[in-house]
Protein backbone atom coordinates (compact mmCIF):
# COMPACT_ATOMS: atom_id res chain seq x y z
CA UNK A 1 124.90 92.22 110.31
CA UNK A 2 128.29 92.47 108.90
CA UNK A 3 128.80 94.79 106.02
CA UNK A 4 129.66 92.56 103.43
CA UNK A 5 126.24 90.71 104.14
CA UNK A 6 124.63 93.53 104.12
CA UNK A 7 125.75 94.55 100.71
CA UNK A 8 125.06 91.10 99.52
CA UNK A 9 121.29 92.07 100.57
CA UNK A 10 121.14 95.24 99.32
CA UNK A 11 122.49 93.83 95.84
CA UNK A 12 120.28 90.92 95.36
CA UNK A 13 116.93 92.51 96.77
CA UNK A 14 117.63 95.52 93.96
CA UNK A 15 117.92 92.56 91.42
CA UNK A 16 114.63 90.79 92.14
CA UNK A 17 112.70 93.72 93.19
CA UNK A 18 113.73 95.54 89.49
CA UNK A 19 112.22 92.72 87.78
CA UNK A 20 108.58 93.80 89.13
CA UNK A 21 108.94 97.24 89.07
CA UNK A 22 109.97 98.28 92.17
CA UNK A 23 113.76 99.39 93.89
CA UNK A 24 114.59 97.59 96.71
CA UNK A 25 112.70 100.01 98.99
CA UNK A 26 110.45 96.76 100.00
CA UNK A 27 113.44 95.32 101.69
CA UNK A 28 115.78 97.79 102.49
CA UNK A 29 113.23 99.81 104.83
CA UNK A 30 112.68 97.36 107.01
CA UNK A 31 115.40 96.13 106.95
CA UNK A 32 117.27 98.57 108.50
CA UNK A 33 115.27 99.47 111.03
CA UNK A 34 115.49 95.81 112.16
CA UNK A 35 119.18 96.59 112.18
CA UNK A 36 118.50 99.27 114.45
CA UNK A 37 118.95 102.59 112.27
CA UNK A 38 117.10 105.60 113.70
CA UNK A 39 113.84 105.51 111.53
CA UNK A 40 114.41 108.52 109.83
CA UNK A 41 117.88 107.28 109.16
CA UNK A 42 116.32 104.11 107.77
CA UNK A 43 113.77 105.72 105.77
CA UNK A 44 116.30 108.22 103.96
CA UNK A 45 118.67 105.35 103.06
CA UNK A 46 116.08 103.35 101.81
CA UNK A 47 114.36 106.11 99.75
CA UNK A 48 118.29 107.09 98.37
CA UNK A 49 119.14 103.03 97.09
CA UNK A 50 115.94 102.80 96.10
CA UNK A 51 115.92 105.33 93.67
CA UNK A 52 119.66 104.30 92.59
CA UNK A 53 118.25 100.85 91.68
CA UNK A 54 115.40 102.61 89.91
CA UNK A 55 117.54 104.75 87.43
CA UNK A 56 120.02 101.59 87.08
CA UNK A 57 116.96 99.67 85.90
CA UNK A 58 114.77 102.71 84.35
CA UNK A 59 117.88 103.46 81.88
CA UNK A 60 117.17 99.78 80.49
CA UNK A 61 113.81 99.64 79.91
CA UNK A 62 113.70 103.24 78.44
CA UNK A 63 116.51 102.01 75.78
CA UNK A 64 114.33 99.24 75.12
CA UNK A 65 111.10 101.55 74.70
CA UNK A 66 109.24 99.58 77.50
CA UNK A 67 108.09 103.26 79.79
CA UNK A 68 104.98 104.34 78.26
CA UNK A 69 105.59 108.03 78.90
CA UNK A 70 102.34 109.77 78.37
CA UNK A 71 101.04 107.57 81.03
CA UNK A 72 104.64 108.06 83.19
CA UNK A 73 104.33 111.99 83.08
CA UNK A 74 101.76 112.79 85.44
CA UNK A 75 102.58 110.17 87.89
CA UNK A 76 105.85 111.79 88.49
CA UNK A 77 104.71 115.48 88.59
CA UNK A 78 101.88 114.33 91.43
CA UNK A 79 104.13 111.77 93.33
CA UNK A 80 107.20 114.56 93.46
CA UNK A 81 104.57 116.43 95.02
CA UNK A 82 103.00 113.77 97.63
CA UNK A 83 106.37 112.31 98.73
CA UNK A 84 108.23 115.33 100.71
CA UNK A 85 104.62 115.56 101.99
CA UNK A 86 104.68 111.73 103.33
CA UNK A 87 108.36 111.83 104.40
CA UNK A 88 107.03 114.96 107.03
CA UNK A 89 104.61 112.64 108.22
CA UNK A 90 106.92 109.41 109.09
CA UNK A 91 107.13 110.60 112.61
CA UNK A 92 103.94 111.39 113.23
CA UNK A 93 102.08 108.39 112.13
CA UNK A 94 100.24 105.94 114.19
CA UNK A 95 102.65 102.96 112.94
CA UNK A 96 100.73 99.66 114.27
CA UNK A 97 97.28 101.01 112.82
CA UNK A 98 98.70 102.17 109.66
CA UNK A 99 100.97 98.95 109.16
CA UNK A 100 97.93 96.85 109.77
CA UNK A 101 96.08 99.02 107.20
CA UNK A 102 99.36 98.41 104.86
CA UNK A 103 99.33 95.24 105.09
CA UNK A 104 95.66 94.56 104.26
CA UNK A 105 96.27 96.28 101.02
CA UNK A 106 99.27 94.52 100.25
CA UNK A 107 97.54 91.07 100.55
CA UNK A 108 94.37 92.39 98.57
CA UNK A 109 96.84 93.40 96.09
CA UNK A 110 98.78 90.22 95.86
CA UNK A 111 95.88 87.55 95.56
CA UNK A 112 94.80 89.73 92.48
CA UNK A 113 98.25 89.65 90.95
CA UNK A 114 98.83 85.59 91.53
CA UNK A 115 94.96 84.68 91.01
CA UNK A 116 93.83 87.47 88.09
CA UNK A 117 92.31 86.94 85.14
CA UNK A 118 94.70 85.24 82.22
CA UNK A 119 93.21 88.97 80.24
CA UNK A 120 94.95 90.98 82.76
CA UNK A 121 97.93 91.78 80.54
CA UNK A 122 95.76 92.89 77.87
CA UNK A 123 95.57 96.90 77.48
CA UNK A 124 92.44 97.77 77.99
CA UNK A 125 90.41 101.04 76.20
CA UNK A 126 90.66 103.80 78.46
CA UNK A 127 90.05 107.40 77.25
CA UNK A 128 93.50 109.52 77.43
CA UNK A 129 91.77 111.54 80.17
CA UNK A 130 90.92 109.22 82.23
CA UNK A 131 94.36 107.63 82.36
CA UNK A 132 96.00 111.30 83.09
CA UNK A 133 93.88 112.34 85.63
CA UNK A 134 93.81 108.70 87.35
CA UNK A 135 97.27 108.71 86.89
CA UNK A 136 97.88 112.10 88.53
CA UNK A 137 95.48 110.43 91.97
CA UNK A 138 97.78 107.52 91.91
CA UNK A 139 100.48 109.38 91.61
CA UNK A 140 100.13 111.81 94.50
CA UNK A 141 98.66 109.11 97.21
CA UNK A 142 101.78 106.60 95.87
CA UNK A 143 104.41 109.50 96.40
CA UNK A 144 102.85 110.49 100.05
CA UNK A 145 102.83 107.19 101.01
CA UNK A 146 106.26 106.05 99.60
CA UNK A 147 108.19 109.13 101.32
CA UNK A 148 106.59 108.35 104.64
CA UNK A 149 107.61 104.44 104.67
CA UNK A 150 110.78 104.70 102.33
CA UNK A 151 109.23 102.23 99.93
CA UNK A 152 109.05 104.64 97.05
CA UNK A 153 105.75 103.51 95.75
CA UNK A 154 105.99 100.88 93.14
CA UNK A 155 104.83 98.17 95.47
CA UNK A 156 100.99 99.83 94.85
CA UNK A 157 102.08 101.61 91.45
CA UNK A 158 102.28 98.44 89.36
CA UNK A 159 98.85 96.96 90.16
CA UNK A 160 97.21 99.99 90.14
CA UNK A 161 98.44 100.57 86.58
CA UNK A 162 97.34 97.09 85.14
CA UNK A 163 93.94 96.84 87.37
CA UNK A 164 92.99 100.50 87.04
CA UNK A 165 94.47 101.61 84.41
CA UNK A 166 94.45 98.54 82.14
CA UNK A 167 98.35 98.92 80.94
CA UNK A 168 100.08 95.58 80.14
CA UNK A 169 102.31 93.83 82.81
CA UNK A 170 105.66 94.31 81.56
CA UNK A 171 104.76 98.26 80.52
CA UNK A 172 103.54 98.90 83.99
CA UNK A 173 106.25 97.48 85.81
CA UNK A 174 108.67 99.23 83.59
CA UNK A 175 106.63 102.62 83.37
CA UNK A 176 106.65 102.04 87.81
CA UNK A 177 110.48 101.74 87.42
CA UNK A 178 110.73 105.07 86.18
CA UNK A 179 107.96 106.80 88.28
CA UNK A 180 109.84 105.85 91.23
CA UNK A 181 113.30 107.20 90.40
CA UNK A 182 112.03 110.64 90.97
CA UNK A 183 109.33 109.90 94.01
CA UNK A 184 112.06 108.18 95.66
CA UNK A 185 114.26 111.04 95.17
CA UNK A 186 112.17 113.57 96.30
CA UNK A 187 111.28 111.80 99.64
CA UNK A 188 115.10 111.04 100.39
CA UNK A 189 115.51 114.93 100.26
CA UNK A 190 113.20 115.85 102.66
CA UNK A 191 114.31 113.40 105.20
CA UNK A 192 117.78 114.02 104.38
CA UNK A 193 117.42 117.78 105.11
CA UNK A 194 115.94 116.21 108.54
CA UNK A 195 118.42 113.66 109.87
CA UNK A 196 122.18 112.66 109.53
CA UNK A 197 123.39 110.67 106.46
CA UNK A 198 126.04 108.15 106.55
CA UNK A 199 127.71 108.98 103.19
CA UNK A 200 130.56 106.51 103.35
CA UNK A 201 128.06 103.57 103.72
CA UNK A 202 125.76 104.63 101.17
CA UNK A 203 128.50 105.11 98.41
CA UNK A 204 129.35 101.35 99.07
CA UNK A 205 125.47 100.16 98.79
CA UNK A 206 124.76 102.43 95.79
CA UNK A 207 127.10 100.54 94.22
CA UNK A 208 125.39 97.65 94.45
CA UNK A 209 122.12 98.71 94.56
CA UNK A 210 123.16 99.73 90.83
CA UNK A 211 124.38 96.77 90.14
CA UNK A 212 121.63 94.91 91.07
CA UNK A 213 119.49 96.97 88.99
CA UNK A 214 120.98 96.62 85.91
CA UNK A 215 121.16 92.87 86.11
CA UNK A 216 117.27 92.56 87.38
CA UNK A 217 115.87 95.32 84.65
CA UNK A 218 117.68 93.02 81.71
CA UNK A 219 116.51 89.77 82.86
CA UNK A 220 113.27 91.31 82.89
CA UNK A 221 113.12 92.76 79.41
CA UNK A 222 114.51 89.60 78.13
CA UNK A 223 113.17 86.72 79.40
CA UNK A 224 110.34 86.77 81.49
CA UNK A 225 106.60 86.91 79.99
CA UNK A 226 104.07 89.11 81.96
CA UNK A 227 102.40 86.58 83.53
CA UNK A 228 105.64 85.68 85.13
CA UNK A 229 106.58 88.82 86.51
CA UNK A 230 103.08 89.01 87.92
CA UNK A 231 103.29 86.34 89.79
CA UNK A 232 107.03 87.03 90.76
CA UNK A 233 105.20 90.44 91.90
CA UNK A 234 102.62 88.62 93.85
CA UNK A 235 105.09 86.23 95.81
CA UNK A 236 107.00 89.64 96.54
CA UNK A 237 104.02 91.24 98.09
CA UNK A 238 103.18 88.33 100.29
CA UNK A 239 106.13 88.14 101.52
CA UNK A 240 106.05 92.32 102.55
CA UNK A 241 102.89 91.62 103.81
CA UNK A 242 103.84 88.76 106.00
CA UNK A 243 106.67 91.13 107.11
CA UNK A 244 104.32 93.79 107.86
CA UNK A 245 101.96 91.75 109.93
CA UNK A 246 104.73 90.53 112.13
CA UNK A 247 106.02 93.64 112.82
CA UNK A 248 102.28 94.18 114.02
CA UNK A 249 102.57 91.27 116.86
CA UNK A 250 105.91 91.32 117.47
């Protein structure tokens, strides 16, 4: 793929994938190991622009008070802690029984974001320590499993938070944002400290990766209602899941 493409890809998949709460990590994973990047290679520069995209976005919605914080907190001390952890295991995995495994979840998780209940952007009751200490578990298995794939997380992050944790569409996708700046982060260390960067092309995609963030975050907080960026969400996820299955029988 020539460059310029690819920067076109990298900038609109940060733009859409904002919107829902995630970086561009979906995308940009596989698709550079379709473009043949050494998969560590792949994983680290996916892990880097997605976390780019992240702060891009995560510095609108905080200005706009969407992040709910209290809840934000312990996800990002327990997925800092899982994803270094996950990015040691990305060579080690057993990749056609985990992506099948992946990709069941990713379905599940899209059906319930297209076909929940109207209610589902309500916030629910939930005692404060039940929403710490569930946030912490989703927190740590999100972070292990983002650093291994170079996803960063939100793709399971957002659901969990509105289906789990009963937090409101737009709060969870905006609180997810946030969470995954510093999971994503913290797994592009590890495999940075474990395979060769190319810094000249990342400067150019972070660039746009940025860009794209900006632009998806403020359409976001603007104009679309929850129950539009849950179905946006749910769309996203089937396509990552139809991605993951072909990579299954390919």
């Amino acid at each position: 793929m020539a460059l310029p493409l690819l920067l076109a890809v990298i900038f609109l998949s940060s733009l859409v994938l904002t919107m829902v709460g995630l970086g561009g990590g979906l995308i940009f994973s596989p698709l550079f190991v379709l473009l043949d990047f050494p998969v560590s290679q792949a994983v680290s520069a996916s892990l880097l622009l997605n976390g780019i995209a992240a702060v891009s976005a995560a510095s609108v919605y905080l200005s706009k008070r969407m992040v709910d914080m209290a809840l934000a907190v312990p996800l990002i001390v327990t997925s800092v802690a899982g994803a270094p952890l996950g990015a040691l295991m990305t060579s080690r995995v057993d990749v056609r029984l985990f992506t099948g495994l992946l990709a069941a979840v990713v379905f599940l998780a899209a059906l319930r974001m297209i076909f929940g209940r109207k209610g589902a952007d309500g916030r629910r009751e939930i005692g404060r320590t039940h929403r710490i200490v569930g946030g912490g578990l989703i927190g740590l298995g999100i972070g292990f499993l983002g650093g291994m794939l170079g996803i960063g997380g939100g793709v399971f992050i957002v659901p969990l938070l509105i289906y789990v944790l009963g937090v409101p569409t737009k709060t969870a996708a905006a609180s997810s944002i946030f969470i995954v700046c510093f999971s994503s982060f913290a797994g592009f260390a590890t495999h940075a400290a474990r395979a060769d960067v190319d810094w000249r092309f990342l400067g150019l995609a972070a660039v746009c990766s940025f860009a794209g963030g900006q632009i998806g975050s403020r359409i976001m907080a603007d104009r679309l209602r929850g129950r539009t960026v849950r179905l946006v969400f749910g769309v996203v996820l089937l396509a990552f899941c139809a991605r993951l299955v072909s990579r299954i029988v390919a």
